[in-house]
N, C-alpha and C. Protein backbone atom coordinates (compact mmCIF):
# COMPACT_ATOMS: atom_id res chain seq x y z
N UNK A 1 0.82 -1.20 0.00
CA UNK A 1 0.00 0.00 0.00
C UNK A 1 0.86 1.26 0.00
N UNK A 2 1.89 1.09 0.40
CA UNK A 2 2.95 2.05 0.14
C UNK A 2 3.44 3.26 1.85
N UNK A 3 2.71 2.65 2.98
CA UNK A 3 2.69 3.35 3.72
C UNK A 3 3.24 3.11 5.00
N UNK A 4 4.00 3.98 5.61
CA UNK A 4 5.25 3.54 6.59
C UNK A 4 4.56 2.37 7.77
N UNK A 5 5.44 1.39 7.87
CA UNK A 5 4.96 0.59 8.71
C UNK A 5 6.18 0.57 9.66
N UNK A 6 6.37 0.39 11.03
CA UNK A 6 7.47 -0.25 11.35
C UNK A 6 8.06 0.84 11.83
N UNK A 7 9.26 0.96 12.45
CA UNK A 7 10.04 1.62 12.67
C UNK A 7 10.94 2.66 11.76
N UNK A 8 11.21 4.02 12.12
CA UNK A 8 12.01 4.80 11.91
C UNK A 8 11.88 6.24 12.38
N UNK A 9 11.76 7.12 10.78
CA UNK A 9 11.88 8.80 11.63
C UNK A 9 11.67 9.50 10.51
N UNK A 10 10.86 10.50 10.69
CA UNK A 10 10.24 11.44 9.93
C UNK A 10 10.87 12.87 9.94
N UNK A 11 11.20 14.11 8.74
CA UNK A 11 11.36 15.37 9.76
C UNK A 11 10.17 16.21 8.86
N UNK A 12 9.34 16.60 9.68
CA UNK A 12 8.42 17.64 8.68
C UNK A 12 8.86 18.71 8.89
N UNK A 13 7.68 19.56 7.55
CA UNK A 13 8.36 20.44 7.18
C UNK A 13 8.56 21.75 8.00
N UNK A 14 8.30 21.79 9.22
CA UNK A 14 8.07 22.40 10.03
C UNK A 14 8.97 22.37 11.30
N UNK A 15 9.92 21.03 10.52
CA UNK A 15 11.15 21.11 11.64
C UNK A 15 10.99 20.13 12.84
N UNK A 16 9.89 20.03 13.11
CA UNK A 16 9.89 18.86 14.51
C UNK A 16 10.28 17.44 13.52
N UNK A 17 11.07 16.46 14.33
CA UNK A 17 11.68 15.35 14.06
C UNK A 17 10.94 14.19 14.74
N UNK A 18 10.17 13.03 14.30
CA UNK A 18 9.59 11.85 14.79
C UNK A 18 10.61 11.19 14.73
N UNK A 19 10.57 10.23 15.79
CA UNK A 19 11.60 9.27 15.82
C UNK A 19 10.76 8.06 16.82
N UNK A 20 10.47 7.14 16.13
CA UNK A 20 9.90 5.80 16.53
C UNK A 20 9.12 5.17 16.09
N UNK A 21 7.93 4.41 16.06
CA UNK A 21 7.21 3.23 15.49
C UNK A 21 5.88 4.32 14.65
N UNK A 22 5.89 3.16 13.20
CA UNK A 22 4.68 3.96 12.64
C UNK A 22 3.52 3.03 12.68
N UNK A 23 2.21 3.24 12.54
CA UNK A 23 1.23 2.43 12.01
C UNK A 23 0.23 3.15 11.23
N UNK A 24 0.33 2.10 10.01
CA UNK A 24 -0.98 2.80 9.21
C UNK A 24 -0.72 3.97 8.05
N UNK A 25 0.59 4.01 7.84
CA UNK A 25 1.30 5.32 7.86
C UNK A 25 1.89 6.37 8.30
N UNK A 26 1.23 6.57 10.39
CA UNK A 26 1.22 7.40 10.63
C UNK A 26 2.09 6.93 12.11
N UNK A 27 2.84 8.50 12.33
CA UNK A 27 3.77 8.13 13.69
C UNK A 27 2.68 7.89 14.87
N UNK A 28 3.17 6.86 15.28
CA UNK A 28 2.28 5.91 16.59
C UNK A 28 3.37 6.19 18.24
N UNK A 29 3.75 5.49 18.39
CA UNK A 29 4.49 5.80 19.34
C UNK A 29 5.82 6.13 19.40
N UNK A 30 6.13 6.95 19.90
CA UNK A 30 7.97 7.71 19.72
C UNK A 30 8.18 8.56 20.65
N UNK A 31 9.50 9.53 20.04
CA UNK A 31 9.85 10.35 20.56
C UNK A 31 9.48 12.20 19.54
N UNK A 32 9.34 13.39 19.72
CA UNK A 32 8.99 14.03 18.83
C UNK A 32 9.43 14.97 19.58
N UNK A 33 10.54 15.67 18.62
CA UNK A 33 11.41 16.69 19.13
C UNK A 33 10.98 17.96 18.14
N UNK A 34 11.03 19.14 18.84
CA UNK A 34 10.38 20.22 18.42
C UNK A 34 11.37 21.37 18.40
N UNK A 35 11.52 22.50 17.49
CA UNK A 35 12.60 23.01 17.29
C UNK A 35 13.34 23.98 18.53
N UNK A 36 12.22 24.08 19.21
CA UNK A 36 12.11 25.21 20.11
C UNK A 36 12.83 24.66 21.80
N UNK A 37 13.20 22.91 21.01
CA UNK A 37 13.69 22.27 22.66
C UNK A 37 12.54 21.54 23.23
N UNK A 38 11.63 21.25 22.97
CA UNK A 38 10.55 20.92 23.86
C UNK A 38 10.87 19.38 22.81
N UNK A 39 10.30 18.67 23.95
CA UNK A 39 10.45 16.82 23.99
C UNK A 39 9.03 16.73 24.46
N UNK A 40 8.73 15.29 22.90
CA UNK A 40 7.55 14.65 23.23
C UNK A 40 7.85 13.09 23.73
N UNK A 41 7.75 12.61 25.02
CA UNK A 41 7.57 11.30 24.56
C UNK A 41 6.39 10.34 24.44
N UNK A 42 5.91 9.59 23.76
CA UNK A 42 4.70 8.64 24.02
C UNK A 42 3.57 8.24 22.61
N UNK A 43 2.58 8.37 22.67
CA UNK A 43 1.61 7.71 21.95
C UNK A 43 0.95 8.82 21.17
N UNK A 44 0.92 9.05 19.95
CA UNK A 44 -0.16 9.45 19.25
C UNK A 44 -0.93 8.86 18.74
N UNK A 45 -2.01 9.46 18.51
CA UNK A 45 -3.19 9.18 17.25
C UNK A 45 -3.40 9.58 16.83
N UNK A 46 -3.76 9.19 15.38
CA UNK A 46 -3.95 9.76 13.91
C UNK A 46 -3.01 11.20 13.82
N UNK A 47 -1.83 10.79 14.51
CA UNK A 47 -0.60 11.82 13.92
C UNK A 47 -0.24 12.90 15.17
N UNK A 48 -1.33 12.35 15.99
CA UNK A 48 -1.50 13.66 16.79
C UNK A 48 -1.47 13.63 18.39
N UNK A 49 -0.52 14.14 18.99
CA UNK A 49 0.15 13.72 20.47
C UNK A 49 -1.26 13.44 20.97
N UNK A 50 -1.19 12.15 21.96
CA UNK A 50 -2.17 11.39 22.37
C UNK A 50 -1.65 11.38 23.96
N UNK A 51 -1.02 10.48 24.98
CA UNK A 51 -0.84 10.74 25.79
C UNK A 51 0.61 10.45 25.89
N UNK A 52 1.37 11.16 26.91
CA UNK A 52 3.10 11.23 26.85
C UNK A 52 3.39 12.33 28.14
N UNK A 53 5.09 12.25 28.08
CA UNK A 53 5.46 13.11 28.69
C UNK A 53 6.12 14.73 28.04
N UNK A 54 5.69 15.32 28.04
CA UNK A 54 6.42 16.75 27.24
C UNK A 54 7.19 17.41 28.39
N UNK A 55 8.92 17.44 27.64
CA UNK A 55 9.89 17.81 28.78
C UNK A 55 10.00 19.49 27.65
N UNK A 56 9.61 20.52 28.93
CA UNK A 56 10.15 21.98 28.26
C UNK A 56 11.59 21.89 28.09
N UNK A 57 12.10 23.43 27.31
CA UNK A 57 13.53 23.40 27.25
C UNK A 57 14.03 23.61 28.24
N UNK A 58 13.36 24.37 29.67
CA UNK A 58 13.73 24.88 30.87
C UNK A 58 13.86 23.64 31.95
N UNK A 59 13.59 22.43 31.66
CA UNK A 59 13.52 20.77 32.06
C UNK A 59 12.32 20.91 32.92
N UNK A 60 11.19 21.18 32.97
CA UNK A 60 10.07 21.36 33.81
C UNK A 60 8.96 20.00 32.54
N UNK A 61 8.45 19.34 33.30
CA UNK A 61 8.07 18.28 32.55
C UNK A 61 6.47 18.26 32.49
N UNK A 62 5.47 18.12 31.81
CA UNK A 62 3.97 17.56 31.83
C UNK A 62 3.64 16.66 31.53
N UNK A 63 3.20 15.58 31.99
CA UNK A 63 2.98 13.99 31.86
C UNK A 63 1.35 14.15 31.58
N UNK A 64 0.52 13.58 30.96
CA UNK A 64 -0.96 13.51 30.81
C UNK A 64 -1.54 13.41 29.55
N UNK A 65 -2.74 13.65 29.51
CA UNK A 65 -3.50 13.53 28.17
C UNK A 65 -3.19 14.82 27.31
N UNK A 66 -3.34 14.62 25.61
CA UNK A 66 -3.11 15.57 24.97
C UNK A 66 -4.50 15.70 23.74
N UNK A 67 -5.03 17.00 23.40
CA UNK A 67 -6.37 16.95 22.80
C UNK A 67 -5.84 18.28 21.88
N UNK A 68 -6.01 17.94 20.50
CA UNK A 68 -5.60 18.41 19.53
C UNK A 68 -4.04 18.76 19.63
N UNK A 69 -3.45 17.86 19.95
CA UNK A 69 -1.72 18.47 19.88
C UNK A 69 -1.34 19.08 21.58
N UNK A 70 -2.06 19.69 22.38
CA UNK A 70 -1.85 19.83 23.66
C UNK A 70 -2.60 19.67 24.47
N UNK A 71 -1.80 19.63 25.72
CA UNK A 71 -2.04 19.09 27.10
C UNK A 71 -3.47 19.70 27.94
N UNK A 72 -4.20 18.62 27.48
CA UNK A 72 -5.34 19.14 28.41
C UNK A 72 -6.02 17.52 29.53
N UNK A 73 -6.69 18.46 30.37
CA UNK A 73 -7.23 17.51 31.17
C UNK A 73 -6.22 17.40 32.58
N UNK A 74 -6.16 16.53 33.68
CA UNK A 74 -5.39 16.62 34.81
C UNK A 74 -3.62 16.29 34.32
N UNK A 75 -3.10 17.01 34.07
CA UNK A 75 -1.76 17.31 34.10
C UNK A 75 -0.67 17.02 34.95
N UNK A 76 -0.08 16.13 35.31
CA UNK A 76 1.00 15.71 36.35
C UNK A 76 2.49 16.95 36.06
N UNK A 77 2.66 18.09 36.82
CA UNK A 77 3.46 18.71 36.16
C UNK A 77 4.92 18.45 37.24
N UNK A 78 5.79 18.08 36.58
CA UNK A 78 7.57 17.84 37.36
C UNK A 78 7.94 19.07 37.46
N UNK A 79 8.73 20.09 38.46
CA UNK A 79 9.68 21.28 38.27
C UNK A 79 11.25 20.39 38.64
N UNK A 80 12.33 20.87 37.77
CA UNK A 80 13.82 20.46 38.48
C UNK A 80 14.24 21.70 39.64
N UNK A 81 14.26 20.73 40.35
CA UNK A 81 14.89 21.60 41.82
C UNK A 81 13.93 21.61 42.97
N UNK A 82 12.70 21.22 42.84
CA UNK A 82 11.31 21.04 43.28
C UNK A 82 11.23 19.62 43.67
N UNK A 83 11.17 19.21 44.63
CA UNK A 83 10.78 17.65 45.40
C UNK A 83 9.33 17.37 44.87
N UNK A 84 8.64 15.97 44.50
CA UNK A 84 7.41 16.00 43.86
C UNK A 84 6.90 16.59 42.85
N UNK A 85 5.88 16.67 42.91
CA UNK A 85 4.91 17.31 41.37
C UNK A 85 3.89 17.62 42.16
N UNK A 86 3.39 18.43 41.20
CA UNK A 86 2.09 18.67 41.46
C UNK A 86 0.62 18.37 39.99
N UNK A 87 -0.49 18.48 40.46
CA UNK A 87 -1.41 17.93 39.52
C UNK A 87 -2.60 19.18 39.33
N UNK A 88 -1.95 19.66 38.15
CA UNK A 88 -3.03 20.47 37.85
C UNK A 88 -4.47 20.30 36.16
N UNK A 89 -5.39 21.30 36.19
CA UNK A 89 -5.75 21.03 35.56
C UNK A 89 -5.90 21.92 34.02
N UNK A 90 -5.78 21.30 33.56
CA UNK A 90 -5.35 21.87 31.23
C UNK A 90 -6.35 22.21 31.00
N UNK A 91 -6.90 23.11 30.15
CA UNK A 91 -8.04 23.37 29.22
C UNK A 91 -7.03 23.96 27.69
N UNK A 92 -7.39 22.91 26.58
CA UNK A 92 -6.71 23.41 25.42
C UNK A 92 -5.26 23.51 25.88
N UNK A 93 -4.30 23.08 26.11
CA UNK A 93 -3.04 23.68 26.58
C UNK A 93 -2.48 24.86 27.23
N UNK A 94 -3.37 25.26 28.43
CA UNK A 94 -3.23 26.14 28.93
C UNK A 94 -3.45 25.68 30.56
N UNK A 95 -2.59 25.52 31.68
CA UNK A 95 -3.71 25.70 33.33
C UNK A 95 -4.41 26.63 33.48
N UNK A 96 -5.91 26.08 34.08
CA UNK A 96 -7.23 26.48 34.29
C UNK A 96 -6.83 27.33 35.66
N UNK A 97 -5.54 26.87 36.35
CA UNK A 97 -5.78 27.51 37.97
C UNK A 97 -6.25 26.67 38.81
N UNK A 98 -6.52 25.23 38.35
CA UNK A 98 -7.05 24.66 39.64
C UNK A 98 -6.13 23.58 39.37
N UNK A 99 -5.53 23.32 41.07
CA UNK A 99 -4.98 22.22 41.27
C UNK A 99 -5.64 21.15 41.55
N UNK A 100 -4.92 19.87 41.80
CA UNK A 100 -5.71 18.32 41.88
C UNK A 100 -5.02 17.91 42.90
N UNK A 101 -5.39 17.50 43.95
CA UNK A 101 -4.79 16.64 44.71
C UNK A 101 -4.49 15.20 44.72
């Protein structure tokens, strides 16, 4: 059918780099590095960050669900230099202001 199966790595044209398993054609689970420093790791669907960890360039990390390309829904967020995490909550890729215990 002509369409990536299997392992490898993509760079679109936009500069972010896939690197890991395809299905269907489309990058499934990997790594997805973005020009700006920001790290994806984990699962998409239909092309499109699904759930993973996104490490900023500043190393401050968001672990959780992703809805259209960003982080929404309860958010596990890491700081370096900070003991624990805390759990807040996403709307569209943005915190709402409310934390989760």
């Amino acid at each position: 059918t002509g369409e990536i199966h299997g392992r490898g790595f993509l760079i679109y044209p936009s500069k972010e780099v896939f690197k890991g398993s395809f299905h269907i054609g489309l990058p499934f689970v990997g790594e997805v590095r973005f020009p700006d420093g920001r790290i994806f790791k984990g699962k998409l669907v239909n092309g499109q960050l699904s759930y993973g960890k996104l490490t900023l360039s500043d190393g401050q990390v968001g672990e959780g669900n992703f809805k259209d390309g960003v982080l929404h829904g309860i958010v596990q967020i890491t700081t370096p230099g900070v003991e624990g995490h805390e759990n807040w909550v996403f709307e569209n890729g943005k915190p709402t202001g409310r934390k989760m215990k």
